[in-house]
Structure formats: C-alpha cells, structure tokens
Protein backbone atom coordinates (compact mmCIF):
# COMPACT_ATOMS: atom_id res chain seq x y z
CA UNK A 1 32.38 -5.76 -17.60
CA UNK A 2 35.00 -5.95 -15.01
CA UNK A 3 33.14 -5.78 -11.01
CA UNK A 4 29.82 -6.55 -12.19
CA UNK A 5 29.28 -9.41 -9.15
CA UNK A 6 30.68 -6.64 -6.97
CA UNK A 7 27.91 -4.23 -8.47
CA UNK A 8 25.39 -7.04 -7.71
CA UNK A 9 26.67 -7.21 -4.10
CA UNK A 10 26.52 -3.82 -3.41
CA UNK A 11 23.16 -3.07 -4.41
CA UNK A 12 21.94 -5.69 -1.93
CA UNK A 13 23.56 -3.94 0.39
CA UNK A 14 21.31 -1.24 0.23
CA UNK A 15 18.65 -2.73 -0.82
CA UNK A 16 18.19 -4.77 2.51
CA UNK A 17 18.86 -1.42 4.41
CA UNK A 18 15.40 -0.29 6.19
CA UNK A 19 13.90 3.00 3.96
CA UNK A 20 10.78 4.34 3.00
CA UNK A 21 10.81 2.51 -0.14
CA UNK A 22 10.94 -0.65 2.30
CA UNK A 23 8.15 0.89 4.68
CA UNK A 24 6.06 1.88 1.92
CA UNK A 25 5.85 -1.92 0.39
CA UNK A 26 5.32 -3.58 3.90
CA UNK A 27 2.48 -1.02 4.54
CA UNK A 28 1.10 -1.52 1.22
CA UNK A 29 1.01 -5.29 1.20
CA UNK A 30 -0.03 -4.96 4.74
CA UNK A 31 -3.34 -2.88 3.79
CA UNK A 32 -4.06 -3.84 0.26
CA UNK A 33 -2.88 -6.79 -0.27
CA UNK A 34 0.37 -8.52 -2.49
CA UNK A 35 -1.24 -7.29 -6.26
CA UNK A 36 -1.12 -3.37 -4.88
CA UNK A 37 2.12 -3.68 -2.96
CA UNK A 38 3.68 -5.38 -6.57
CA UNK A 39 2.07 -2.60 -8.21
CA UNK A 40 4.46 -0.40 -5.77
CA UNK A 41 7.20 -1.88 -6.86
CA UNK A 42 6.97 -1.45 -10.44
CA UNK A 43 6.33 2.28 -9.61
CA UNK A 44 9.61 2.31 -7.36
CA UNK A 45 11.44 0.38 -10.60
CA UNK A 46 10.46 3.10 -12.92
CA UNK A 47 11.43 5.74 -10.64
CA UNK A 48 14.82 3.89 -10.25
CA UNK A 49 15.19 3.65 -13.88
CA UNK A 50 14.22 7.53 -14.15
CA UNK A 51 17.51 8.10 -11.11
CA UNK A 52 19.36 6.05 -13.34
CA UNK A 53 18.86 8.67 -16.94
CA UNK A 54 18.70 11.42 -14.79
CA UNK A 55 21.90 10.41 -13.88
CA UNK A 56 23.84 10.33 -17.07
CA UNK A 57 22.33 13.51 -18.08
CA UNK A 58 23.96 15.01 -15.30
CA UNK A 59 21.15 16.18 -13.22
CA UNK A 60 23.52 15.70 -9.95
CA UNK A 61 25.50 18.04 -11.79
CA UNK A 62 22.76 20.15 -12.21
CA UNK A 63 22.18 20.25 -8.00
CA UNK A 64 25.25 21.60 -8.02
CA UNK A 65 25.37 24.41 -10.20
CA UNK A 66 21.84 25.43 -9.06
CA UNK A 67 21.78 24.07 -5.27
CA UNK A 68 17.96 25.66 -5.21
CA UNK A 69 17.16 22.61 -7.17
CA UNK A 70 17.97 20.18 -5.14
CA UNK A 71 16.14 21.75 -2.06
CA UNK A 72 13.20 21.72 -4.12
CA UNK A 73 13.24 18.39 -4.66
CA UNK A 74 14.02 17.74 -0.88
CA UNK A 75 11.25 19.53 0.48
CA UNK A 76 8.70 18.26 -1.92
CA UNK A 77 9.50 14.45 -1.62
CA UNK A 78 9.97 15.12 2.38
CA UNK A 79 6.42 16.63 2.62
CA UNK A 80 5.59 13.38 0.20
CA UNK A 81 6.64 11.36 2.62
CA UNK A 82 5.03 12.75 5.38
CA UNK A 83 1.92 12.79 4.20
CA UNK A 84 1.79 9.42 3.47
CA UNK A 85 2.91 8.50 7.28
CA UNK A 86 -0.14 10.72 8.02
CA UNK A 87 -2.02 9.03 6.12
CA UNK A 88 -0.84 5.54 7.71
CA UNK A 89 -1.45 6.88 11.34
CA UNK A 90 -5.16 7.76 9.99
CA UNK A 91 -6.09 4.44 8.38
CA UNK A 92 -8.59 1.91 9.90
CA UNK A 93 -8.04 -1.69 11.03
CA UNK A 94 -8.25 -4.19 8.87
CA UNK A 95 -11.07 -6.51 8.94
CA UNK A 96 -11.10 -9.72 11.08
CA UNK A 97 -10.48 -13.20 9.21
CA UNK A 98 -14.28 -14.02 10.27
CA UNK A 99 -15.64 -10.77 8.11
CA UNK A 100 -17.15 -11.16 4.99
CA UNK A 101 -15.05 -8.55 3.61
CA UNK A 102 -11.16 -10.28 5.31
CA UNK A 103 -9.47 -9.09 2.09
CA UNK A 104 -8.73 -5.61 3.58
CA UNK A 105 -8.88 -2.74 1.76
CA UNK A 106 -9.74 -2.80 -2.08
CA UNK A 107 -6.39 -2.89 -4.20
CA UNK A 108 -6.19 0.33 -6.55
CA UNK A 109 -3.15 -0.09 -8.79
CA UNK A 110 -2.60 3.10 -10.34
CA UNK A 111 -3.22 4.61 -7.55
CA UNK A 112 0.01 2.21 -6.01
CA UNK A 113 2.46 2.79 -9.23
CA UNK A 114 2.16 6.19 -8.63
CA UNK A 115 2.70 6.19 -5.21
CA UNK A 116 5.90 3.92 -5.84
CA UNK A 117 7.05 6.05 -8.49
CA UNK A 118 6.89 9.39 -6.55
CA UNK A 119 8.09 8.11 -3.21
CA UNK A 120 11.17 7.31 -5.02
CA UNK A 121 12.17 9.78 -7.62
CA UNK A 122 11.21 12.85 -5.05
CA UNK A 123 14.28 11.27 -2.98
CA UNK A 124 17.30 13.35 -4.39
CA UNK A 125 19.09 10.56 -2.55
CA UNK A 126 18.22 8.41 -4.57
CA UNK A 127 19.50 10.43 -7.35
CA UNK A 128 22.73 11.55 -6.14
CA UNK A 129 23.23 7.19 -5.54
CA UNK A 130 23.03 6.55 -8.81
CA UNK A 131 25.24 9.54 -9.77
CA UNK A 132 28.07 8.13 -7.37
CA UNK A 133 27.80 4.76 -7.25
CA UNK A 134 27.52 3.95 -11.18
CA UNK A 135 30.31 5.65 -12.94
CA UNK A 136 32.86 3.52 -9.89
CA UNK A 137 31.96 0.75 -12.08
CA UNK A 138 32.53 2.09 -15.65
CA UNK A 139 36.00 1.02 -17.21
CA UNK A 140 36.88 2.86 -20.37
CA UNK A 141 38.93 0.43 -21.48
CA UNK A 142 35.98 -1.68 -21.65
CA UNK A 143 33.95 -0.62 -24.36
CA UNK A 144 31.85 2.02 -24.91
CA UNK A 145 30.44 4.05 -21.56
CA UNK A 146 26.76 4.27 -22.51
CA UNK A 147 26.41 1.28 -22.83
CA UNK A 148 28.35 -0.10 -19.88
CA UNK A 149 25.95 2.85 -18.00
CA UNK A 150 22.83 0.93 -19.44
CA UNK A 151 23.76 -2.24 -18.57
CA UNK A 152 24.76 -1.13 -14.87
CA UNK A 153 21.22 0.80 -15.16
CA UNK A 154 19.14 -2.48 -15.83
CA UNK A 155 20.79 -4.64 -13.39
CA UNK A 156 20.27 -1.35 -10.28
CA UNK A 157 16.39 -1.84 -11.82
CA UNK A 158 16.00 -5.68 -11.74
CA UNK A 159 18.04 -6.17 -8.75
CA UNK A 160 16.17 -3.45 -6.94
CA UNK A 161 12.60 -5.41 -8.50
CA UNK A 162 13.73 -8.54 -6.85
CA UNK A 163 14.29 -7.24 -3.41
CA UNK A 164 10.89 -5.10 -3.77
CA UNK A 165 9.34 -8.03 -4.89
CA UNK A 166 10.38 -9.83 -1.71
CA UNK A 167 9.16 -6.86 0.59
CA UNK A 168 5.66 -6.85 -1.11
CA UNK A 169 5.12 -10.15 -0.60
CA UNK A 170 6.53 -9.53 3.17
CA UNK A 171 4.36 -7.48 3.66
CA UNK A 172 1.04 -9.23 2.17
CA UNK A 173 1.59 -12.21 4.58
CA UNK A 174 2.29 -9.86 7.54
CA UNK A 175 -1.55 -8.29 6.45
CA UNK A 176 -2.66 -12.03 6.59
CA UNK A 177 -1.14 -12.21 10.16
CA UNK A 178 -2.65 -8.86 11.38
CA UNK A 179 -6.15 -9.61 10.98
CA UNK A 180 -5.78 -11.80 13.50
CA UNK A 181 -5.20 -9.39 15.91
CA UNK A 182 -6.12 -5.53 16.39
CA UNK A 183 -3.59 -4.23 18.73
CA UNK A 184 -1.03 -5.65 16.37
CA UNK A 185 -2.58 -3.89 13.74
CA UNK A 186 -2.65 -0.61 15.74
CA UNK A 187 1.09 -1.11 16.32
CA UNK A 188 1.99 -1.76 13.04
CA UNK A 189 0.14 1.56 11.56
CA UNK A 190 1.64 3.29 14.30
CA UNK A 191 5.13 1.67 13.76
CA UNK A 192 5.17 2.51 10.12
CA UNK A 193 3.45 5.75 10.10
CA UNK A 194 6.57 6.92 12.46
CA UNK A 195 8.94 5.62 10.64
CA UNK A 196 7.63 7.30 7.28
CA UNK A 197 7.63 10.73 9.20
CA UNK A 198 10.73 10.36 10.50
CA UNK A 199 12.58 9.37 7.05
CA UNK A 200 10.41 12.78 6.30
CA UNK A 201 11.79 14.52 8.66
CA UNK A 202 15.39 12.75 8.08
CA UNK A 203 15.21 14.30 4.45
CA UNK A 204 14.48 17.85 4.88
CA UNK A 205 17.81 17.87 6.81
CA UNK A 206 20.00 15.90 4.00
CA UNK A 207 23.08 18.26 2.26
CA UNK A 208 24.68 17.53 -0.96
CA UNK A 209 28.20 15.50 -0.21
C-alpha cells in the first residue's frame, strides 16, 4: 500500500499534539499510577478503533444529513470533558513519599477503560479525522478498499497505543515527582483541570468542515 510511511508520519503528527486524550493520561498516571493510566489507553484504543468502523459505515455522512447528530454528540462529550476537569480541580494531594500509603490513589481499571473509551469516542473530532484522513490513503488500484481501510485502521490503533503508552508512563513518573512536593501538585491539578475545561469549552464551539 502506496504512502503507508507517510500514514505513519502523519499520525505522529497528531498524536504528539497536546489534547484531552493527552491530559487525561498525564492526569491519570499522575493520580493512579502507570497500570490505571495504561488501562486509559486501551480504552482510548478501542474508542479509536470504534472512529475508525464508524467511519466506513459512513457515520460522518450521517452528521451531515442529520446535523442534530453531531451536536448531540458535541455537547455530550463537551459536558464529558468538563466534568472530568471538575473533577481534577476537586481531587486531593497525593500522599508524601514518607506516608505509608505513597502509592497515591488506588488504581481502578474499569473504571479507567471506560473513562478512555468515552473521552474519546464522545469527540466527533475524532470521528470526522478518521473520516478525512483515511480514505487520502486508499488507492483503488491497489487492491481491495476494505481491506486497505482495515489495515490503515490497525496501524491509526497501534500507532495511537504507542504514543498513549508513552504519555501514561509520562505521566506515572511525573506522579513519582509530585509527591515530593505539594504546591507542584496543586499546580498540576490546577494546570490540567483547566486545560480539560477549556478543550470542553473548545468543543461545544466546533462546526462540521
């Protein structure tokens, strides 16, 4: 498949772009440590791979012949999003590295996949990516375009894993650091809570193209 290196390349292009994906696995590793914020990840990788059927079903064409639809699922994942920066601004500090308990707070999985997983596939950006950026890729002179759209579909997944991966484990050492010191704590909640209400606030204003 002819531009697949170029595929590669663009994807980590955006994946190195700040988002709340991004936010959402620093702040996870951060609090919970690196097992939650991977579990984040694998929720943001099944979302993706959700974007990435939606996509060749046509939902994107779908937002267009019902534009309602696509507000819906703006407003929703925006009001998703800002309740979890509430919910970042509201947390407690960490522990110290000379508690008993320096492990901050207790990992709960599901509870992260599911977070991942909705976080992403309420964005109808994220959507209306995979509807633009995978069929630039598809030659049909190739071979057959399902299975050129699969293949493009796995590597968007795994590529997107990798980069997660890296951001969750970011984020665990940068929980490590923290403890160290409360005001940096303090900053970072407040840092990352803002930034989560902002891409909130950022979405309820986005337009189909």
């Amino acid at each position: 498949m002819a531009g697949l290196w170029l595929f590669f390349m663009a994807l980590a292009v955006v994946y190195l772009l700040p988002g709340p994906d991004m936010i959402l696995l620093l702040q996870t590793g951060a609090r919970q440590g690196k097992g939650a914020a991977l579990a984040t990840a694998v929720g943001l990788a099944i979302a993706r791979g959700c974007h990435v059927a939606l996509a060749a079903l046509g939902l994107a064409a779908l937002f267009k012949a019902a534009p309602w639809t696509f507000e819906v699922v703006r407003l929703v994942g925006a009001a998703y999003l800002l309740w979890i920066g509430i919910q970042c601004l509201r947390t407690t500090l960490l522990p110290s590295l000379n508690s008993s308990n320096a492990t901050g707070e207790k990992p709960r999985y599901q509870q992260a996949i599911q977070r991942g997983l909705l976080t992403n596939l309420l964005n109808p950006k994220a959507l209306l990516f995979c509807s633009v950026l995978l069929p630039q890729f598809i030659d049909p002179h190739a071979g057959p375009v399902l299975t050129q759209f699969a293949t493009l579909g796995v590597v968007l997944v795994a590529v997107g894993l990798l980069f997660d991966s890296a951001y969750a484990l970011a984020g665990a050492a940068l929980g490590r650091w923290l403890q160290r010191s409360p005001s940096a704590q303090r900053l970072q909640q407040w840092l990352f809570g803002s930034l989560l209400i902002g891409f909130a606030v950022r979405l309820t204003f986005v337009q189909q193209a």
